[in-house]
Protein backbone atom coordinates (compact mmCIF):
# COMPACT_ATOMS: atom_id res chain seq x y z
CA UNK A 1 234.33 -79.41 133.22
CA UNK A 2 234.60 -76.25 135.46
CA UNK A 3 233.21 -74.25 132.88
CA UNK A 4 229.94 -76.21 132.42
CA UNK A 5 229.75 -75.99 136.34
CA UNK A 6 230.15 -72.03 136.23
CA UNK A 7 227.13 -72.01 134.28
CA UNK A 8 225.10 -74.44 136.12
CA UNK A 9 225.94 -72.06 139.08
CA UNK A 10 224.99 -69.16 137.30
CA UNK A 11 221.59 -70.68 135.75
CA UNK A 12 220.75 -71.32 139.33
CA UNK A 13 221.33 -67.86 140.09
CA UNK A 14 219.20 -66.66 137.64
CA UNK A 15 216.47 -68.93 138.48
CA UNK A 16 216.45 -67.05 142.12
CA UNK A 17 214.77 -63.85 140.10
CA UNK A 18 213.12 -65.79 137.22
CA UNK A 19 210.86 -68.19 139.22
CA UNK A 20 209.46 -64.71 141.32
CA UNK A 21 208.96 -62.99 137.71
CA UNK A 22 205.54 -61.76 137.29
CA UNK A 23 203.68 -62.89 134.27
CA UNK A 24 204.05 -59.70 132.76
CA UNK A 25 207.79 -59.86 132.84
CA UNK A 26 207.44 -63.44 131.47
CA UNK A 27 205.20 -62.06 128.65
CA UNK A 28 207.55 -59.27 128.30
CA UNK A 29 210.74 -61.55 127.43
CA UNK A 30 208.74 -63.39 125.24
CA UNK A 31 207.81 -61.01 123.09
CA UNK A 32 211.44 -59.58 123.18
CA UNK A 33 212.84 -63.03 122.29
CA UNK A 34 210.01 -63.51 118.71
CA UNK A 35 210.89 -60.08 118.15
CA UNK A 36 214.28 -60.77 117.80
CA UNK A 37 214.36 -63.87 115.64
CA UNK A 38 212.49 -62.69 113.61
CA UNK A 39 215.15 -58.73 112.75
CA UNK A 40 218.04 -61.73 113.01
CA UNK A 41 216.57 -64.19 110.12
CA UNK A 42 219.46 -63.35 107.69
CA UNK A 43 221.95 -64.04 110.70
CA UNK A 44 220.11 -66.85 111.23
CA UNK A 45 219.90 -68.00 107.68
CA UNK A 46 223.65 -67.42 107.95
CA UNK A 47 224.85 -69.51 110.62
CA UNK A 48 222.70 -72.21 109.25
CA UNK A 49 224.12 -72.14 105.89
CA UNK A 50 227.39 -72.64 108.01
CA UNK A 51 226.59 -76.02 109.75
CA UNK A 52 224.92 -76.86 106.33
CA UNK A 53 228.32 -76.66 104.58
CA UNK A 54 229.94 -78.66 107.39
CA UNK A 55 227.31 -81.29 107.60
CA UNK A 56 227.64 -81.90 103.77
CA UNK A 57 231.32 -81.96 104.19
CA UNK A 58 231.06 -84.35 106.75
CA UNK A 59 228.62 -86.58 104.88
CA UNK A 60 225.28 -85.96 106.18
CA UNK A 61 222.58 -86.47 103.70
CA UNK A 62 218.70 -87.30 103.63
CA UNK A 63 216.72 -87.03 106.94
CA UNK A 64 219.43 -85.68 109.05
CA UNK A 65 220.30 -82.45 106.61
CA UNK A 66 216.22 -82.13 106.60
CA UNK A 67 216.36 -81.60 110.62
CA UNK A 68 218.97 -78.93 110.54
CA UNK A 69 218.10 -76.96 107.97
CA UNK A 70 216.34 -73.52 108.54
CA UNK A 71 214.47 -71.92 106.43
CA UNK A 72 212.35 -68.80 106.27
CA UNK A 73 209.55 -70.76 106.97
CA UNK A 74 211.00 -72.87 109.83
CA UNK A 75 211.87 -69.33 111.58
CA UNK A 76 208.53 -68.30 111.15
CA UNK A 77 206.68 -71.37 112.83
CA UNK A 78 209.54 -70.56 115.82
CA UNK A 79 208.63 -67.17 116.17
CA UNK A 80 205.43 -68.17 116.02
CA UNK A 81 205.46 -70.84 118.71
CA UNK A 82 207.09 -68.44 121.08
CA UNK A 83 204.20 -66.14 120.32
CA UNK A 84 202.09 -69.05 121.28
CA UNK A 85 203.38 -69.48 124.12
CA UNK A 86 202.81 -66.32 125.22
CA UNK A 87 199.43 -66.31 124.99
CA UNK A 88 199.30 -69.54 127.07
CA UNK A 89 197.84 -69.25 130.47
CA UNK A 90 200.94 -68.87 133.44
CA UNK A 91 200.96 -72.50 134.89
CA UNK A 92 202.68 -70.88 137.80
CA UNK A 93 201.16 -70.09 140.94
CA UNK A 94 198.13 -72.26 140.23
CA UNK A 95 196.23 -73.21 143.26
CA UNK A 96 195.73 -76.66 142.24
CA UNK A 97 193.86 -77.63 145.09
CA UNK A 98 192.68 -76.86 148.79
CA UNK A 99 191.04 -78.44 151.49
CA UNK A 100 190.82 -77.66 155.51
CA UNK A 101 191.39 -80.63 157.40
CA UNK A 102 188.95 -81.02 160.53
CA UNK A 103 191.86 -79.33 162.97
CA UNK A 104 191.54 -76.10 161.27
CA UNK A 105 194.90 -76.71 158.86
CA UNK A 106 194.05 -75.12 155.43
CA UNK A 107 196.02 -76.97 152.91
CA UNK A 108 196.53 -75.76 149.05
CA UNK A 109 198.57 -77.85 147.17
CA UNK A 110 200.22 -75.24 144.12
CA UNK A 111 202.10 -75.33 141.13
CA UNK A 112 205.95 -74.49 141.05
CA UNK A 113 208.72 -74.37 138.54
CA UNK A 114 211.05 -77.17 138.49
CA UNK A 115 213.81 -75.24 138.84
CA UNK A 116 216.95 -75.84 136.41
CA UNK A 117 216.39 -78.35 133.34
CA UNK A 118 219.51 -78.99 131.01
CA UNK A 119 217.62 -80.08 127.45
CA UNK A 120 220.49 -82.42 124.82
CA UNK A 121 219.21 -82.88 121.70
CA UNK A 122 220.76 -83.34 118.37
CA UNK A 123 220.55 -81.30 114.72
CA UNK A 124 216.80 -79.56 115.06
CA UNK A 125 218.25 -75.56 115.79
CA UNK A 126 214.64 -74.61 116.22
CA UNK A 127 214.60 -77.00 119.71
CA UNK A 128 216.79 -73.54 120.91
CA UNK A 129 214.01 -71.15 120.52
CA UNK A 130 211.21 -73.81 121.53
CA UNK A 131 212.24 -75.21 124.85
CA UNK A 132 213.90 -71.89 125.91
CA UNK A 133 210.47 -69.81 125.65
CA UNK A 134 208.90 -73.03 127.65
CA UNK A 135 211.42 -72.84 130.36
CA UNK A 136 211.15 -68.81 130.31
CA UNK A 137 207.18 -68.62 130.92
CA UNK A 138 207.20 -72.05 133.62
CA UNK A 139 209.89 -69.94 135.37
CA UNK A 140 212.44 -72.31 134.61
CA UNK A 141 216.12 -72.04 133.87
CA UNK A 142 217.44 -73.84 130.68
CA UNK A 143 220.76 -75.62 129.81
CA UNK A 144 220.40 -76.27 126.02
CA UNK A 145 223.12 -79.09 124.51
CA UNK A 146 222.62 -78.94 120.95
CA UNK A 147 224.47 -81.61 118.48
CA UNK A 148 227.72 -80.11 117.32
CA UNK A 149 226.15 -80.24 113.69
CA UNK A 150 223.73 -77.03 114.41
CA UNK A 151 226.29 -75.24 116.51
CA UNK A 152 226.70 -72.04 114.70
CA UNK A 153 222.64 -71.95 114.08
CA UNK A 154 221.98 -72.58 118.18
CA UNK A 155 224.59 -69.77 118.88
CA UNK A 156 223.24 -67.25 117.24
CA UNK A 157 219.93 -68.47 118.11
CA UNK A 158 220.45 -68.26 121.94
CA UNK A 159 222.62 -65.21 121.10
CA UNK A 160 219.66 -63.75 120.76
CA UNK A 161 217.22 -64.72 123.19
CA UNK A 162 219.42 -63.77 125.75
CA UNK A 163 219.68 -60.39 124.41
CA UNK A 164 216.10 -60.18 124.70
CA UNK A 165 215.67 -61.22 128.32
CA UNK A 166 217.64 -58.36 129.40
CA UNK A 167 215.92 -56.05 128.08
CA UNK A 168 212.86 -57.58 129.18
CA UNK A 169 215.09 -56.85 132.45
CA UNK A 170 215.72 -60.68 133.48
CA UNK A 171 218.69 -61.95 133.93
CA UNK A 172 220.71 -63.67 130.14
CA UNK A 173 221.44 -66.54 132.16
CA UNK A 174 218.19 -67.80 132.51
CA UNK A 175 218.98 -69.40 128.87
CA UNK A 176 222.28 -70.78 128.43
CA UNK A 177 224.05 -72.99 125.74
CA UNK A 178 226.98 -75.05 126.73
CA UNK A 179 229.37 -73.99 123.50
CA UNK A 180 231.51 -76.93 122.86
CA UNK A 181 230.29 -80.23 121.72
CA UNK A 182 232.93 -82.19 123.85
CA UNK A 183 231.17 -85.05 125.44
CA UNK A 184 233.05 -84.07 128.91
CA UNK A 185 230.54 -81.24 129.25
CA UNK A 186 226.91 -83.70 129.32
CA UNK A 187 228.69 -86.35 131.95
CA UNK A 188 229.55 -82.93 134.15
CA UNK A 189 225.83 -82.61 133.88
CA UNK A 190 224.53 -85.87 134.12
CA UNK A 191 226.41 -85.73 137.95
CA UNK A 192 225.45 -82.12 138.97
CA UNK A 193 222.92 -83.49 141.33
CA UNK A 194 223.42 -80.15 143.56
CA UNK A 195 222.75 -77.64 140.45
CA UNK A 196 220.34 -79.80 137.72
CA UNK A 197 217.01 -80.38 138.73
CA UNK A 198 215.95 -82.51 135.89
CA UNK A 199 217.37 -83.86 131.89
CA UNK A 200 216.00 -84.26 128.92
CA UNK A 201 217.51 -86.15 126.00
CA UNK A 202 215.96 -85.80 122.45
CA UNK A 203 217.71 -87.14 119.66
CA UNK A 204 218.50 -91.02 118.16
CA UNK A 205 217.97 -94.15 121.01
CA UNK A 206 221.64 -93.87 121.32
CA UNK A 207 221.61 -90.66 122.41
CA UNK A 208 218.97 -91.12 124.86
CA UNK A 209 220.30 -94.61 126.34
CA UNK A 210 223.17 -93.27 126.77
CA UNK A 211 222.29 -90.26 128.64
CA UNK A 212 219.87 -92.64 130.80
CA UNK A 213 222.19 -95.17 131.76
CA UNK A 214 224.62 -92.75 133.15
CA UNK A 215 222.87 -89.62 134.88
CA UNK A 216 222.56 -89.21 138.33
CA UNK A 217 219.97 -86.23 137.97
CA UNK A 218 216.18 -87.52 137.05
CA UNK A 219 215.88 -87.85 133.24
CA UNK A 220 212.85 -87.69 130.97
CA UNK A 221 212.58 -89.23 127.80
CA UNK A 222 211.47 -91.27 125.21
CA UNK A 223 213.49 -93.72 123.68
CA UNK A 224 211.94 -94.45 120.23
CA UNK A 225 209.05 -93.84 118.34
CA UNK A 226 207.55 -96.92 116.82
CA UNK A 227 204.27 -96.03 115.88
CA UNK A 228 201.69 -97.96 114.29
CA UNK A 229 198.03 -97.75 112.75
CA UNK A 230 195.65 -100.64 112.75
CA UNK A 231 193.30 -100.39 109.66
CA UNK A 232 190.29 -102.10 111.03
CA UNK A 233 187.93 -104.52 108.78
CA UNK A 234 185.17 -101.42 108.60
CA UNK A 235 187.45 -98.81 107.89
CA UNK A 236 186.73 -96.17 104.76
CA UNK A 237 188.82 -96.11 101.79
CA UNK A 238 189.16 -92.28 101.35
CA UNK A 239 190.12 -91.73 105.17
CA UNK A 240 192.44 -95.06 105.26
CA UNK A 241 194.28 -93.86 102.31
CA UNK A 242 194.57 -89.86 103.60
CA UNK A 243 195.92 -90.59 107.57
CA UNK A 244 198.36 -93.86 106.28
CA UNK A 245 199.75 -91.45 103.64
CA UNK A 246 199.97 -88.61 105.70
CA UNK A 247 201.10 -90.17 108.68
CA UNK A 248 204.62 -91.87 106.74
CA UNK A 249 205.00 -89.07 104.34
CA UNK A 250 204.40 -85.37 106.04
CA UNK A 251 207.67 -85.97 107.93
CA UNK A 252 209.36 -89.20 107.95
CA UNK A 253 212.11 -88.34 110.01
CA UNK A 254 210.14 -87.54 113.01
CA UNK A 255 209.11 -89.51 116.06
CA UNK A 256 205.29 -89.21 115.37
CA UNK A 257 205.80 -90.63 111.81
CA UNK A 258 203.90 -94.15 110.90
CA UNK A 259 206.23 -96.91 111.14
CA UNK A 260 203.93 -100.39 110.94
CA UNK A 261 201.12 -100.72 109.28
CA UNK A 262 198.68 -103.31 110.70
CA UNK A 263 195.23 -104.07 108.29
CA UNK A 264 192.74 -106.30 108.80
CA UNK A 265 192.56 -109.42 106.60
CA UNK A 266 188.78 -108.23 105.64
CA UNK A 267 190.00 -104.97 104.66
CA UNK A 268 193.62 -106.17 102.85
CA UNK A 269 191.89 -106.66 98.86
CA UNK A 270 189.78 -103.42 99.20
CA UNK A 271 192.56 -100.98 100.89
CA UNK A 272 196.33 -101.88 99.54
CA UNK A 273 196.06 -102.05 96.34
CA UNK A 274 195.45 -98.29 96.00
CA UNK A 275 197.44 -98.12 99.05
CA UNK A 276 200.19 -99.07 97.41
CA UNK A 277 199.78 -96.72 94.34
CA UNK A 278 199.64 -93.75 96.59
CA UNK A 279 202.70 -94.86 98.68
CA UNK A 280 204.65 -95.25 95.26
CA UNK A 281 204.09 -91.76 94.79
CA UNK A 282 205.73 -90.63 97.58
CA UNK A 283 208.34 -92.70 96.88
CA UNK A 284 207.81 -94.69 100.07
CA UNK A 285 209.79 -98.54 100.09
CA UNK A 286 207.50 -100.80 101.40
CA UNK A 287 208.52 -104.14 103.85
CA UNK A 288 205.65 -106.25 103.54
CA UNK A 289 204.65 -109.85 104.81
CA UNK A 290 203.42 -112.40 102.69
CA UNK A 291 199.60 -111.82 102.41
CA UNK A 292 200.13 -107.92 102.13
CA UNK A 293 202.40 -108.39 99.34
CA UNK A 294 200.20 -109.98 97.24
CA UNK A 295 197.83 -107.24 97.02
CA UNK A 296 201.09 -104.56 97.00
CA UNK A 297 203.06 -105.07 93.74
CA UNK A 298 206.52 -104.16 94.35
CA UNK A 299 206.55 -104.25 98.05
CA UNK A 300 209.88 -106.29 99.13
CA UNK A 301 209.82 -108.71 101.81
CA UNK A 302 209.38 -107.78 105.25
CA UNK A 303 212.48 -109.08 107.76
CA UNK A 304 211.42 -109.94 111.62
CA UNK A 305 213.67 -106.41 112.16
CA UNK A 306 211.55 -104.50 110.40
CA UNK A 307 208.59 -104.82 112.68
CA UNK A 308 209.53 -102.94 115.30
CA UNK A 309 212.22 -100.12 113.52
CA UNK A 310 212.24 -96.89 113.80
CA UNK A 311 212.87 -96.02 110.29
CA UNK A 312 212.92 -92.56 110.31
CA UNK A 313 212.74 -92.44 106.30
CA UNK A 314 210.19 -93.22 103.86
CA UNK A 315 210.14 -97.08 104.83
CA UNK A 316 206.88 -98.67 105.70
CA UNK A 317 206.39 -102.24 107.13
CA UNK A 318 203.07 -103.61 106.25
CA UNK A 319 201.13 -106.53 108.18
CA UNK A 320 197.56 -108.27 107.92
CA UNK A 321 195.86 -109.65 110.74
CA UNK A 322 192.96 -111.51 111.72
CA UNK A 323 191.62 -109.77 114.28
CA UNK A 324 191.61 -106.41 116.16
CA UNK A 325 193.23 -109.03 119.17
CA UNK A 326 196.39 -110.00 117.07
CA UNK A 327 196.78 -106.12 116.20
CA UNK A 328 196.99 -105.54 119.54
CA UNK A 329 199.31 -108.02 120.69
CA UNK A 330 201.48 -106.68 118.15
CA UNK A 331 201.80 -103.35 119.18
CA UNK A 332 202.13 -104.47 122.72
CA UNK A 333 204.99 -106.57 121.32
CA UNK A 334 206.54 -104.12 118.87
CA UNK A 335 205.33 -100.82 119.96
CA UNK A 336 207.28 -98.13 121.45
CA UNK A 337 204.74 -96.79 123.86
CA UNK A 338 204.47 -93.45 121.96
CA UNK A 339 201.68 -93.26 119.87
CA UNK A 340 198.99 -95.42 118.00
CA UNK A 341 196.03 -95.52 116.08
CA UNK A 342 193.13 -97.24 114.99
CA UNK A 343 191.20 -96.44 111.39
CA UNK A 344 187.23 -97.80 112.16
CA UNK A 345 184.07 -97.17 111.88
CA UNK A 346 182.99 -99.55 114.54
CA UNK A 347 182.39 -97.97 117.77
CA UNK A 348 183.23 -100.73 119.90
CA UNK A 349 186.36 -101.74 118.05
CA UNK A 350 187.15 -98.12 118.68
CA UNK A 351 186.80 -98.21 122.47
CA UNK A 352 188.51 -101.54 123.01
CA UNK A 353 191.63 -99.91 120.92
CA UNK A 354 191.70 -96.59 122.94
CA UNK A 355 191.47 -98.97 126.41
CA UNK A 356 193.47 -101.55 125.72
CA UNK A 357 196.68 -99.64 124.05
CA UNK A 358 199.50 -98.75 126.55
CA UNK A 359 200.70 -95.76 124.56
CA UNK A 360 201.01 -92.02 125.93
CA UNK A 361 198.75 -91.28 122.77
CA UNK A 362 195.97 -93.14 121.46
CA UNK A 363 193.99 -92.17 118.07
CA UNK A 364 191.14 -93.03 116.85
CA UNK A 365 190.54 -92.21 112.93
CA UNK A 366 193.23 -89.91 112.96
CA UNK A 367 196.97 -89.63 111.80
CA UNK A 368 199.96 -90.13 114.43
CA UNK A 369 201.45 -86.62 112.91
CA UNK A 370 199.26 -84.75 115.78
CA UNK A 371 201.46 -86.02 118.62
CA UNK A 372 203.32 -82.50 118.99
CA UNK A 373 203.04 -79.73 121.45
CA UNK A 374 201.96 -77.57 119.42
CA UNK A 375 199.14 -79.35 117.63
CA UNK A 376 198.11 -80.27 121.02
CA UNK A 377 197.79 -76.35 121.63
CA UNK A 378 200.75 -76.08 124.27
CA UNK A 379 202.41 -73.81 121.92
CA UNK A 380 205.79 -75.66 121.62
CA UNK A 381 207.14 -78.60 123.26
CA UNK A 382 210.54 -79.38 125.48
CA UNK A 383 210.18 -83.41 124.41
CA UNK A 384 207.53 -86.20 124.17
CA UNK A 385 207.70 -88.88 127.22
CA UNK A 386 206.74 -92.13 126.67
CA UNK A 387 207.45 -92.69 130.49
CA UNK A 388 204.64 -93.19 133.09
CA UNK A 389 206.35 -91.27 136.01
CA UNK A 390 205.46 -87.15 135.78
CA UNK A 391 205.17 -86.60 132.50
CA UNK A 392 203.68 -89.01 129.46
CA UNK A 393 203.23 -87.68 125.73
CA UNK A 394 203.91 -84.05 124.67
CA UNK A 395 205.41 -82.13 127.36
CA UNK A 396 204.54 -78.43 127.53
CA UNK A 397 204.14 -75.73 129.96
CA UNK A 398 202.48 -77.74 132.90
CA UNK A 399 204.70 -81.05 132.38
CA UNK A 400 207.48 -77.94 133.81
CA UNK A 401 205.70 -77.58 136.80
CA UNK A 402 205.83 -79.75 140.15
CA UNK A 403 203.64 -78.53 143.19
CA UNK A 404 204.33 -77.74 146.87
CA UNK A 405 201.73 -77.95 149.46
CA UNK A 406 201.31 -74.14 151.63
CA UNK A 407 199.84 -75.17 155.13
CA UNK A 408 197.85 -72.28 156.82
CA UNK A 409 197.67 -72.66 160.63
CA UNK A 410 196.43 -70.94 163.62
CA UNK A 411 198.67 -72.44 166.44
CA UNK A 412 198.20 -76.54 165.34
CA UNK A 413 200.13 -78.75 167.01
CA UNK A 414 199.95 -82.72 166.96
């Protein structure tokens, strides 16, 4: 589509004067951009309750109205997080090494922007304000694609932040959202090789499959997250009972949420019974095999497809093992790569778990929930990779980044 290209050309352009922008101007915009969210909250609220009306129409329910609903709340953690970001150190210009080679050459390898990133994701408005203020302090320009379900709420949202780069005197384009939701517009980005540096899906494995199978311009993502936590033999009650719960409940219908639950056969009698109380409380359906069911009245019968599901709801599957070896080769089997825990008071248990699991995040006695950007204390995040090339886990400011080597000479040749 020649308008998606127009903007990819003049994202590019603005890229020329945001990657030289000093800090100060970065700072500058971002404090502009918080600023205004938070005088626009009732046209926020507004737009929102617009794409509310039509996803309800439409027959979105459950999970998927939760993720694009804003609330007063949810505009205050995105003002926040740009604020956060703000206060992060600039990852740009970083001399990330140096060494002088034995011919006199002084070599510093340092941190650059990336360049121009196009971001598609699906329903979550608050993605907008997130990845833009990422993009605006790594010196990057952005190409947001949001789902055609929040497209009033990311219009006014990047309405405003582009207001508030140009008074921060940078140019609007810097931040741009493509305005239709006509599939044409990603496959002219997915082959703008000359003008894209770099995609990144979030949204459903459709989504993301799709987008991989058919770009031409380097792609980040993760596909699903399937996360599990192993309740080990020596594990205590009171902490077992506070992460599982927490971990399924705080936000099913994210991809940090517990999915499979994996207990120890020494640990089954002690732990699910009151496991199961507490999960009926939240209202959570639990797929259970045989041996956990008998110590989790009303759990239903676990299927082979529910080991391994991303159910994005308040659905738990629930194994016992024999051993901290079988829990492993079930997450290597079932796993997603994102993130996994262990619940254990054994030390060594705890070490072969953190070793031996090919995740981008590994807990020990902790709940999955904490695999964010901002929990990790990068303010806000553009995705979470579950790749192995660039970036792996929560990607924040320095996942942004790439370096270029600056070779000081005095007359070298070879």
């Amino acid at each position: 589509m020649e308008s998606v290209l127009e903007q990819l050309k003049s994202a590019r352009a603005a890229w020329a004067s945001l990657s030289q922008a000093t800090t100060g101007v970065k700072n500058l915009a971002l404090r502009e951009m918080a600023e205004g969210l938070a005088a626009a909250r009732a046209e926020i609220l507004a737009a929102n309750g617009r794409d509310l009306d039509e996803a309800r129409q439409a027959g979105l329910t459950g999970a998927l109205l939760s993720r694009l609903e804003l609330t007063d709340k949810k505009i205050e953690g995105m003002v926040r997080g740009i604020r956060d970001v703000e206060a992060l150190e600039d990852p740009i210009g970083r001399s990330l090494s140096t060494v002088t080679r034995p011919n006199g050459l002084q070599i510093t390898k340092m941190s650059v922007p990336l360049g121009v990133l196009a971001v598609i994701y699906e329903s979550r408005p608050n993605v907008t304000s997130d990845v833009a203020a990422l993009a605006v302090k790594s010196g990057n320009s952005i190409i947001l694609r949001g789902g055609k379900e929040s497209l009033n709420s990311n219009r006014a949202i990047a309405g405003i932040l582009r207001k508030a780069l140009v008074k921060a005197g940078l140019p609007a384009d810097c931040v741009q959202l493509i305005p239709t939701p006509d599939r044409e517009a990603v496959q002219t980005l997915l082959t703008a090789t000359d003008l894209l540096d770099l995609v990144i899906p979030r949204g459903g494995e459709s989504l993301i499959r799709t987008i991989v199978e058919n770009s031409r311009v380097p792609v980040i993502f993760q596909y699903k997250g399937v996360c599990h936590t192993f309740v080990d033999e020596s594990a205590d009650l009171k902490m077992a009972l506070e992460v599982v719960v927490n971990a399924k409940t705080s936000n099913p219908a994210v991809c940090n949420a517990l999915e499979c639950l994996l207990i120890h056969r020494s640990a089954a009698a002690r732990i699910l019974p009151a496991l199961a109380e507490r999960l009926k409380e939240w209202g959570v359906e639990v797929r259970a095999d045989g041996p956990a069911r008998s110590w989790m009245p009303g759990a239903v019968e676990a299927k082979e497809g529910d080991f391994g599901r991303e159910f994005l709801d308040l659905v738990l599957a629930v194994k016992v093992v024999d051993s901290l070896e079988e829990a492993l080769a079930h997450i290597q089997k079932y796993g997603s790569r994102h993130s996994e825990a262990i619940l254990t008071n054994d030390y060594a248990n705890a070490q072969v778990f953190l070793k031996r699991v090919d995740a981008a995040c590994v807990y020990v006695n902790a709940s999955t929930r904490f695999t964010d950007g901002g929990e990790f204390g990068f303010g806000a995040e553009v995705g979470i990779s579950t790749q192995k090339l660039h970036a792996r886990g929560p990607m924040g400011l320095a996942e942004l980044t790439t370096t270029k080597y600056l070779i000081l000479g005095s007359g070298q040749v070879r």
